[in-house]
PDB file of N, CA and C in Angstrom:
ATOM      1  N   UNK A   1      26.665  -3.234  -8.147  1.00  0.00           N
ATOM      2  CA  UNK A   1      25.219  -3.075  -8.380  1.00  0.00           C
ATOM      3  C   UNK A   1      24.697  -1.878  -7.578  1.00  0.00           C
ATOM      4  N   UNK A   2      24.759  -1.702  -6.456  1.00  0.00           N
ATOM      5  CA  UNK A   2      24.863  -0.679  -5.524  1.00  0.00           C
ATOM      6  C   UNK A   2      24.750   0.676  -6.296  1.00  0.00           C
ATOM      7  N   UNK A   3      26.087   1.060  -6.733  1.00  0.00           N
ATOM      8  CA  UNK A   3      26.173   1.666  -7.536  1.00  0.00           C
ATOM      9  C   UNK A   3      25.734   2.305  -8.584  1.00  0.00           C
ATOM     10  N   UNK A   4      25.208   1.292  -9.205  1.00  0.00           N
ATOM     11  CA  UNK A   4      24.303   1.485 -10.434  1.00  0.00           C
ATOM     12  C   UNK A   4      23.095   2.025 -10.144  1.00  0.00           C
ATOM     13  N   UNK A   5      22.575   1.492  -9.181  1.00  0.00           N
ATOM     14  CA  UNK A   5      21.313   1.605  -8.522  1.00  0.00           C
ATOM     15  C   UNK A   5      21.446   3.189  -8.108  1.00  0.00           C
ATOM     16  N   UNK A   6      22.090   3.937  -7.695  1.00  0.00           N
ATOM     17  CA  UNK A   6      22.454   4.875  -6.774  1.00  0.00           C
ATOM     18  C   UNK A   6      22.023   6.114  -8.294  1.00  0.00           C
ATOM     19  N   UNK A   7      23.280   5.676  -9.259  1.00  0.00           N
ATOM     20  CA  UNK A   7      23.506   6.515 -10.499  1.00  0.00           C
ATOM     21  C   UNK A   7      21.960   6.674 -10.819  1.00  0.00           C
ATOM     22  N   UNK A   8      20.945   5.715 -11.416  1.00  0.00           N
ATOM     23  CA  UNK A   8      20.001   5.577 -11.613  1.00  0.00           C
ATOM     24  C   UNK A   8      18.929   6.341 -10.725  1.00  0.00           C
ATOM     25  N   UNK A   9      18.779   6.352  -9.334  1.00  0.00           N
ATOM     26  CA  UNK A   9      18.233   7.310  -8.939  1.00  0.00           C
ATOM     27  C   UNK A   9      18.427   8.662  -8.817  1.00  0.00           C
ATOM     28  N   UNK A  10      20.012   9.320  -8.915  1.00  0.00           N
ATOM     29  CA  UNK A  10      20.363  10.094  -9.065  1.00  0.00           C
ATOM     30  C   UNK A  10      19.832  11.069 -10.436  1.00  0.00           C
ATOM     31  N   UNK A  11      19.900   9.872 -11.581  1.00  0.00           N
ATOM     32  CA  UNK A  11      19.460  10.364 -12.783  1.00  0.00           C
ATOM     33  C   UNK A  11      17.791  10.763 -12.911  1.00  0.00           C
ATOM     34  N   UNK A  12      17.247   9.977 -12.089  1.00  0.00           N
ATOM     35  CA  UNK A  12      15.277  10.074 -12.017  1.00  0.00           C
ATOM     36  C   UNK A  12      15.434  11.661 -11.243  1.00  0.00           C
ATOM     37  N   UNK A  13      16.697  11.817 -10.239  1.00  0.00           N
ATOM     38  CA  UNK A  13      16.065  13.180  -9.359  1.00  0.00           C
ATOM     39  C   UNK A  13      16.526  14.055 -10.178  1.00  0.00           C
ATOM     40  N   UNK A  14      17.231  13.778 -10.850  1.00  0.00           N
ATOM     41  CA  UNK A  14      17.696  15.305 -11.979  1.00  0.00           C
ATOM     42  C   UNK A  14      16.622  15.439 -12.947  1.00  0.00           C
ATOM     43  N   UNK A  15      16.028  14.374 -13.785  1.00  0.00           N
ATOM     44  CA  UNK A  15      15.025  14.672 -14.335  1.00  0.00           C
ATOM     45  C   UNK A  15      14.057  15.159 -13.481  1.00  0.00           C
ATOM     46  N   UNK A  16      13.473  14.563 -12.167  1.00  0.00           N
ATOM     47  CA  UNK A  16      12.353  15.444 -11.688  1.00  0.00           C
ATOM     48  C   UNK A  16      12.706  17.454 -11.379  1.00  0.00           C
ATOM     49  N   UNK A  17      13.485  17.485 -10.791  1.00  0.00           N
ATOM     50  CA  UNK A  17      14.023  18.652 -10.883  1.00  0.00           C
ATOM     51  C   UNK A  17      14.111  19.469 -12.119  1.00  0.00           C
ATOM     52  N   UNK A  18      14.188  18.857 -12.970  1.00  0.00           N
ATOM     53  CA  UNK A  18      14.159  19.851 -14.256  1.00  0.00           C
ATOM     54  C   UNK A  18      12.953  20.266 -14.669  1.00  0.00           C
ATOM     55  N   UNK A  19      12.398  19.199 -14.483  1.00  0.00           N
ATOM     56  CA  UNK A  19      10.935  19.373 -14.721  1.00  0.00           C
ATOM     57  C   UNK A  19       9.997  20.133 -13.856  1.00  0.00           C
ATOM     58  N   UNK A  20      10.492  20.159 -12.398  1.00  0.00           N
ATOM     59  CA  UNK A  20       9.786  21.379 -11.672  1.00  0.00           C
ATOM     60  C   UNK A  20      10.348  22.786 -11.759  1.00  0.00           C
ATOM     61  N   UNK A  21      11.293  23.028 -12.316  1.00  0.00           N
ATOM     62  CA  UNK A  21      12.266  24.373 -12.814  1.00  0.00           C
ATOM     63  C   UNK A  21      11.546  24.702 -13.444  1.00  0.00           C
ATOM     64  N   UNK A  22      11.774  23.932 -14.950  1.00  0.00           N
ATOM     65  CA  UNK A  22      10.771  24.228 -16.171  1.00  0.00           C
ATOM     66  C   UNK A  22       9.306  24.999 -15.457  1.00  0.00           C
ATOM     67  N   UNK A  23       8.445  24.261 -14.893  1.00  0.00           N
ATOM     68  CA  UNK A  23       7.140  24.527 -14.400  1.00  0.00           C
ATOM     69  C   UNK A  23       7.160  25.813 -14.071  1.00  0.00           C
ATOM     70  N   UNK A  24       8.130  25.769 -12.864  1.00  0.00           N
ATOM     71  CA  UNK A  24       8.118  27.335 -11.714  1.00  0.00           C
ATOM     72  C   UNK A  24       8.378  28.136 -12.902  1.00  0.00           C
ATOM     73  N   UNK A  25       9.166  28.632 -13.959  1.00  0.00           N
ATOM     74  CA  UNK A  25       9.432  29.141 -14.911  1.00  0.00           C
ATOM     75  C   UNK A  25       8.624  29.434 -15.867  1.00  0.00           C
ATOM     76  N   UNK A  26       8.105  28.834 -16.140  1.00  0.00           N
ATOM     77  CA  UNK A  26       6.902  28.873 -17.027  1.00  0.00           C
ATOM     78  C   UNK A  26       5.799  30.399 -15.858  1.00  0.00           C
ATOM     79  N   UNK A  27       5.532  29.202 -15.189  1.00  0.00           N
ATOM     80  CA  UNK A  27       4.625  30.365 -13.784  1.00  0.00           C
ATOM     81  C   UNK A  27       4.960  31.812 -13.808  1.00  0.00           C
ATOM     82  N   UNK A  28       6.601  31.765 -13.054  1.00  0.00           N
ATOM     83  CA  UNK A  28       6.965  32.594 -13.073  1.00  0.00           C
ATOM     84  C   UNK A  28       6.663  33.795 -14.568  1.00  0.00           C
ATOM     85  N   UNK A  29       6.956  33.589 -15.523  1.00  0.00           N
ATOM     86  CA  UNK A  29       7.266  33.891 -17.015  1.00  0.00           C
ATOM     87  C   UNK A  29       5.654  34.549 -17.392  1.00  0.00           C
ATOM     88  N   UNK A  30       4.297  33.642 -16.881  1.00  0.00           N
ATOM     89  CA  UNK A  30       3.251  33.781 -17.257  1.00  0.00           C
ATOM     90  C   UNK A  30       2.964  32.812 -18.648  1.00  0.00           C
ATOM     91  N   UNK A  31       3.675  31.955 -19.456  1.00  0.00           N
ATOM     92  CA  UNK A  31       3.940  31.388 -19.926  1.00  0.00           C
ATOM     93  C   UNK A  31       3.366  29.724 -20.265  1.00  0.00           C
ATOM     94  N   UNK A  32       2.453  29.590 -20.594  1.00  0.00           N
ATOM     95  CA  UNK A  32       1.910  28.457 -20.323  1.00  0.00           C
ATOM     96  C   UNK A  32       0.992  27.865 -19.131  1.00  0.00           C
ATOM     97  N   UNK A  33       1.180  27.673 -17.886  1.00  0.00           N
ATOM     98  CA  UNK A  33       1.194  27.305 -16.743  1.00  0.00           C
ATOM     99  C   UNK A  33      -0.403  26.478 -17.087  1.00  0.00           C
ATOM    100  N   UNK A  34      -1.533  27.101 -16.004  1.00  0.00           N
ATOM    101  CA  UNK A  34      -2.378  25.908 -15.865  1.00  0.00           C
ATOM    102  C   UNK A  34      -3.227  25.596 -17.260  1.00  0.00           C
ATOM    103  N   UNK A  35      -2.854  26.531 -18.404  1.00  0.00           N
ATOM    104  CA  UNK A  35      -3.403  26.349 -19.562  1.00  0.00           C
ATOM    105  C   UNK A  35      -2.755  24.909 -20.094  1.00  0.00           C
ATOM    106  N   UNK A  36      -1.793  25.097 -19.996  1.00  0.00           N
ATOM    107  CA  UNK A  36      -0.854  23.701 -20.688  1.00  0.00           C
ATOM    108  C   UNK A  36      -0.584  22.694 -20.271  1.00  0.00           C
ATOM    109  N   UNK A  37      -1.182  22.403 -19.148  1.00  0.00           N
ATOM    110  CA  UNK A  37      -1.200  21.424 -17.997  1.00  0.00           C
ATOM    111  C   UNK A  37      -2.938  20.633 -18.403  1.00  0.00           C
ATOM    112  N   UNK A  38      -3.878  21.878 -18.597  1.00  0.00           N
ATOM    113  CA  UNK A  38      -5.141  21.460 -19.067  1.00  0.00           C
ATOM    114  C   UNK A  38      -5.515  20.654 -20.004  1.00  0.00           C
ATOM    115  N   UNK A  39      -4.716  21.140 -21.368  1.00  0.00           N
ATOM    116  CA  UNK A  39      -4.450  20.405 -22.586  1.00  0.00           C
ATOM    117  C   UNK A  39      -3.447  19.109 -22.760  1.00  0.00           C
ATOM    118  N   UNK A  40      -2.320  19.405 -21.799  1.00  0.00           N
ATOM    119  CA  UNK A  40      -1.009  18.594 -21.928  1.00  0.00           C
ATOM    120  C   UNK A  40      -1.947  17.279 -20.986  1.00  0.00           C
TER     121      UNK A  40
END
């Protein structure tokens, strides 16, 4: 169980991470940023 538990958070921090990449990228890029955050 341990285990599982471990995988599972592992998997939530890879999704958060992608999702702040994406962001900085966007920023970076000029690309969306606080416009799409407004609407989204």
């Amino acid at each position: 169980d341990g285990d599982d538990d471990d995988d599972e958070d592992n998997d939530d921090d890879d999704e958060e991470e992608e999702t702040a990449k994406n962001d900085k990228e966007l920023k970076e890029t000029g690309i969306g940023g606080d416009e799409v955050r407004e609407s989204g």
